[in-house]
C-alpha atoms as a PDB file:
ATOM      1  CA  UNK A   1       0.000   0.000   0.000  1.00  0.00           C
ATOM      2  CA  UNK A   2       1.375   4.049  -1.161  1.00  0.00           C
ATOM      3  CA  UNK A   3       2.491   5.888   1.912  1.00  0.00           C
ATOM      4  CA  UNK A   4      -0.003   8.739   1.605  1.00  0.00           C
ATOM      5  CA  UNK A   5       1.441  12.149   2.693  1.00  0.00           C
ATOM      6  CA  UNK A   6      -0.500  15.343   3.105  1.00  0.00           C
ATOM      7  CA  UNK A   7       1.420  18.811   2.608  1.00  0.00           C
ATOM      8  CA  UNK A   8      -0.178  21.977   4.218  1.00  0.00           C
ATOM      9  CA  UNK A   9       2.005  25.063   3.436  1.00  0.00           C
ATOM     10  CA  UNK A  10       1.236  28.655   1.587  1.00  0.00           C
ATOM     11  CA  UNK A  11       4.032  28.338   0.419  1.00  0.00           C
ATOM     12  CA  UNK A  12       3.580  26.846  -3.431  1.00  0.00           C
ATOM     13  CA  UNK A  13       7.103  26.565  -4.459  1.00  0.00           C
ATOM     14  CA  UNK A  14       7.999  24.550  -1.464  1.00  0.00           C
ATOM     15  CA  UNK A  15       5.378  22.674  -1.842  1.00  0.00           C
ATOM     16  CA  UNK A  16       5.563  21.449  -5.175  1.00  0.00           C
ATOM     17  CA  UNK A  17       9.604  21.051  -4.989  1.00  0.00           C
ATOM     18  CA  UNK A  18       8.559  18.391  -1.544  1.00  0.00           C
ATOM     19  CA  UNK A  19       5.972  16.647  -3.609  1.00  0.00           C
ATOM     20  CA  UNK A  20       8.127  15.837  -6.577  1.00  0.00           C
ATOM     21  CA  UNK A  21      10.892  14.451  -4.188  1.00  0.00           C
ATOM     22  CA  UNK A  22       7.969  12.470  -2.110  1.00  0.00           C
ATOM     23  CA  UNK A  23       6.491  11.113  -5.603  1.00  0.00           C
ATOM     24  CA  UNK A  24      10.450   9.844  -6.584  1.00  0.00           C
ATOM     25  CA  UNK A  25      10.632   8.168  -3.112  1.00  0.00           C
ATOM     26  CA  UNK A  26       7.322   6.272  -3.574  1.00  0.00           C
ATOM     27  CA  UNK A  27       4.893   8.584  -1.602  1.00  0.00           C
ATOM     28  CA  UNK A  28       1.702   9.341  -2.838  1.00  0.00           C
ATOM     29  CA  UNK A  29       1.589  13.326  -1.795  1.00  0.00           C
ATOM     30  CA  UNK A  30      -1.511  15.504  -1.869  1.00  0.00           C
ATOM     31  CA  UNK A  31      -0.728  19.542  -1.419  1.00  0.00           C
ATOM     32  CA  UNK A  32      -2.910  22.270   0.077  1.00  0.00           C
ATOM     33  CA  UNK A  33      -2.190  25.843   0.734  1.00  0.00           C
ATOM     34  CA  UNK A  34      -4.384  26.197   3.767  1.00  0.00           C
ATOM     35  CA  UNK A  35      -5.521  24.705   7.259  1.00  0.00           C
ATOM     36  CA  UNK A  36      -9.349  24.279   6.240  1.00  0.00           C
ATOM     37  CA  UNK A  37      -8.328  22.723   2.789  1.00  0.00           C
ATOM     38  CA  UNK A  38      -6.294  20.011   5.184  1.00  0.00           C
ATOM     39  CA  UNK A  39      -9.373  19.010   6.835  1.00  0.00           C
ATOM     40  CA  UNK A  40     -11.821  18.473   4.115  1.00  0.00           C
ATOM     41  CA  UNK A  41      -8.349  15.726   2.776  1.00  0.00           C
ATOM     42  CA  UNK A  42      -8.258  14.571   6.033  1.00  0.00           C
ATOM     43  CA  UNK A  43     -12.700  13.516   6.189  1.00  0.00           C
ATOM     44  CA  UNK A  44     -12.030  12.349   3.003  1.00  0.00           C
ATOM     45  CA  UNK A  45      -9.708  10.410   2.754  1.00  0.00           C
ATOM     46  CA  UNK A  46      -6.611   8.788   5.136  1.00  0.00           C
ATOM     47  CA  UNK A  47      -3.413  10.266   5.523  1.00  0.00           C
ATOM     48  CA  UNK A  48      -0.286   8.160   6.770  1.00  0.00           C
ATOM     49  CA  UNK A  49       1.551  11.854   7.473  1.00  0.00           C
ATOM     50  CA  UNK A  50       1.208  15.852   7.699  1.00  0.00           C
ATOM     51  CA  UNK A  51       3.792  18.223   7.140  1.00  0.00           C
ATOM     52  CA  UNK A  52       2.250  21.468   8.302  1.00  0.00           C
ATOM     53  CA  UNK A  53       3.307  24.468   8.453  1.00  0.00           C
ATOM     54  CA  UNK A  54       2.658  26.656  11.561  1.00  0.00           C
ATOM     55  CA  UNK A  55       2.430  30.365   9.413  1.00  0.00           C
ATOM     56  CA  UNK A  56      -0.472  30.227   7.158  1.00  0.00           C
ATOM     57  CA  UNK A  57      -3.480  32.960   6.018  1.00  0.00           C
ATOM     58  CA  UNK A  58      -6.714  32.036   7.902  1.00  0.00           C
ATOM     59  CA  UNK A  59      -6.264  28.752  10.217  1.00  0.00           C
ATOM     60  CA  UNK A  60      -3.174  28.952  11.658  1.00  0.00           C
ATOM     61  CA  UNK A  61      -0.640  25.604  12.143  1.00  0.00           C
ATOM     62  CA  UNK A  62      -1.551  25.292  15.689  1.00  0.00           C
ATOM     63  CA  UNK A  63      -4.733  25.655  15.280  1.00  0.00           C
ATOM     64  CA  UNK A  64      -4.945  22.763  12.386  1.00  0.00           C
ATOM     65  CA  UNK A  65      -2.815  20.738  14.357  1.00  0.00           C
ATOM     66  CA  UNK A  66      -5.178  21.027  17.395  1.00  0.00           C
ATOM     67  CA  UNK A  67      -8.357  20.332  14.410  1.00  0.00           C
ATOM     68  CA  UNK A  68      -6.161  17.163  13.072  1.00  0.00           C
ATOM     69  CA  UNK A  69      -6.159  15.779  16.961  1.00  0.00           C
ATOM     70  CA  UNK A  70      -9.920  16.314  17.054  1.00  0.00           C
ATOM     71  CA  UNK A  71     -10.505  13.984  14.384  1.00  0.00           C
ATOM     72  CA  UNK A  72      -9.027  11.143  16.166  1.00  0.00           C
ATOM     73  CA  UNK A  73      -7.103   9.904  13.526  1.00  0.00           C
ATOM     74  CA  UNK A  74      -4.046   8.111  13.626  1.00  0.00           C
ATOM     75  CA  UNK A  75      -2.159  10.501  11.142  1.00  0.00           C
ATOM     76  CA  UNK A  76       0.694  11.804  11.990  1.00  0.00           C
ATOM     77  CA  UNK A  77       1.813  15.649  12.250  1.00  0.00           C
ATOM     78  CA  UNK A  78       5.111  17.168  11.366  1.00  0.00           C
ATOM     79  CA  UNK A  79       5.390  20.604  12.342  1.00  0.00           C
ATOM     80  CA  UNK A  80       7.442  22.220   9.839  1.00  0.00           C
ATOM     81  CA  UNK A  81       8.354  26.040  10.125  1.00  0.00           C
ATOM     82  CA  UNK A  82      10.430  29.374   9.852  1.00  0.00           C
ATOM     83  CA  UNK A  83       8.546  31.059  12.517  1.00  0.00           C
ATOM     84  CA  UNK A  84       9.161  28.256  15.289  1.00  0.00           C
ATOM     85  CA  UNK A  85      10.411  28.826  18.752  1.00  0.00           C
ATOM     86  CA  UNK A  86      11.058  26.485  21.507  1.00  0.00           C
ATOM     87  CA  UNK A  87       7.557  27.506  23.685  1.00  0.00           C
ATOM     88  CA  UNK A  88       5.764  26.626  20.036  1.00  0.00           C
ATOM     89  CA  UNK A  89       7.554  23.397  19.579  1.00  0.00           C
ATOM     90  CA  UNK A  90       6.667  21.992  22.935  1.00  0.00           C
ATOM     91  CA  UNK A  91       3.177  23.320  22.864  1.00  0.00           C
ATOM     92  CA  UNK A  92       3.110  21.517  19.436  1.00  0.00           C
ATOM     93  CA  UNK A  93       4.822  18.383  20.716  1.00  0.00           C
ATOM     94  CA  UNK A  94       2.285  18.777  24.243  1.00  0.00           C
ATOM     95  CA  UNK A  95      -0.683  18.634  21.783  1.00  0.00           C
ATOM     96  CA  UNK A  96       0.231  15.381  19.824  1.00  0.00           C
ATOM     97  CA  UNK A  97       2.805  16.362  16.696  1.00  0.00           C
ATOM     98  CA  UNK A  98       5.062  13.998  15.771  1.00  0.00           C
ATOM     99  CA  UNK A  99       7.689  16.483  15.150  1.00  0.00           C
ATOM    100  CA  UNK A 100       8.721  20.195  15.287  1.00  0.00           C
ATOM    101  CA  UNK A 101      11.417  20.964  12.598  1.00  0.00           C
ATOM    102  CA  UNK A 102      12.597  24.710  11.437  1.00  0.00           C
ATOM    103  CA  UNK A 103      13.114  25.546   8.157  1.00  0.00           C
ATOM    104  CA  UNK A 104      15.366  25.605   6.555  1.00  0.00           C
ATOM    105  CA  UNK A 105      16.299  22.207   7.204  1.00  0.00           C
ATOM    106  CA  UNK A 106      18.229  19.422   5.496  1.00  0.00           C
ATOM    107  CA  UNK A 107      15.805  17.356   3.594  1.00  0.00           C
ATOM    108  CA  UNK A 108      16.883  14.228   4.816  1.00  0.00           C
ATOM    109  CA  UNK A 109      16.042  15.132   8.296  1.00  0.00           C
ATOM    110  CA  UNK A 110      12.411  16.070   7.192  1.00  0.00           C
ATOM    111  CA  UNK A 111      12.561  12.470   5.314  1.00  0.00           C
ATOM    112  CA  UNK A 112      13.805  10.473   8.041  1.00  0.00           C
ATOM    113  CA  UNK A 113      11.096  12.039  10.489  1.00  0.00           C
ATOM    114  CA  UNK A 114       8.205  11.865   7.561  1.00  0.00           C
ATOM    115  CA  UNK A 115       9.323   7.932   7.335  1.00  0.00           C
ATOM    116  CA  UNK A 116       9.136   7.776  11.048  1.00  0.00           C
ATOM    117  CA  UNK A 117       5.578   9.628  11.360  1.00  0.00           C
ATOM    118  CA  UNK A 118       4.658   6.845   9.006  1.00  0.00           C
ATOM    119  CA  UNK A 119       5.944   3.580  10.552  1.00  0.00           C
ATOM    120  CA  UNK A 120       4.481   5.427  13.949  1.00  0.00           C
ATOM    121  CA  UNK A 121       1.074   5.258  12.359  1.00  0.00           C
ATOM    122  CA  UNK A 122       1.539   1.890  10.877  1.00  0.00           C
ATOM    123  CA  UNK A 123       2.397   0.876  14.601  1.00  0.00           C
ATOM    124  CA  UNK A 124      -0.360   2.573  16.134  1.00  0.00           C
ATOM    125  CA  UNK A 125      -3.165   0.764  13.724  1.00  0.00           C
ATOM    126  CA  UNK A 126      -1.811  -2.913  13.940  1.00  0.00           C
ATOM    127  CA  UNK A 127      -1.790  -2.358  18.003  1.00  0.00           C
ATOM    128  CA  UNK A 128      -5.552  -1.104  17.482  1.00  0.00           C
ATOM    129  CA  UNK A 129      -6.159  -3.903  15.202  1.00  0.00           C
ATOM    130  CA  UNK A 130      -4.737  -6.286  17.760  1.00  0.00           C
ATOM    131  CA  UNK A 131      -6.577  -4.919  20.492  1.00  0.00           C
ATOM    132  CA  UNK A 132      -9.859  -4.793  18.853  1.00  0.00           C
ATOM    133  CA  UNK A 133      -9.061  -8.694  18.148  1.00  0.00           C
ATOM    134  CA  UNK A 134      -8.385  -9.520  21.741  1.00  0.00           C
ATOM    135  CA  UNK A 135     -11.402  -7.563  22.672  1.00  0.00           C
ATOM    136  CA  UNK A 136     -13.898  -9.709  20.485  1.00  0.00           C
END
């Protein structure tokens, strides 16, 4: 099964540049420029992994982050920011993200925590799964 990734960022050159290199690596990536757009994805559809950005018009990051945790999903946030600061990070990290990274960043860091986000998920379901099973 694709590795489904949603991108959240105002920011449409960054955004396309991640979602070609996501696409290469075997991701299936959707993009959307704002917090509300992120939600209607997320009711429609799963997500394996977020990458949100924290400075956006209208809905803010925290406050999609905080929407994403409502939904009771398993997806997994990664904060992903020039604005950051450490009282933001831990608020973000205190309210369920996965990770808090600054931009810029080295890519591979924001791969090796976007793989992680997803085998967290992965991790999270089977235990459900499992549960569930030992429940019935």
């Amino acid at each position: 099964m694709s590795k489904r990734i949603l991108l959240v960022d105002d920011e449409v050159d960054f955004t396309t540049s991640l979602s070609r290199l996501l696409l290469v690596r075997g991701y299936e990536v959707e993009a959307v420029n704002n917090g509300n757009a992120a939600l209607r994805l997320l009711g429609e559809a799963p997500f394996d992994a977020v990458v949100l950005d924290l400075k956006m018009p209208g809905m803010d990051g925290i406050t999609t982050l905080d929407e994403i945790q409502q939904l009771g999903l398993f997806t997994q946030t990664i904060i992903l920011t020039g604005y950051g600061t450490e009282e933001t990070a831990e608020r973000a990290r205190k309210m369920g993200a996965h990770d808090f990274l600054s931009k810029p960043m080295d890519i591979e860091v924001l791969l090796e925590s976007i793989e992680s986000a997803v085998h967290k998920k992965s991790r999270i379901e089977r235990k459900t799964d499992l549960d569930q099973l030992i429940r019935s």
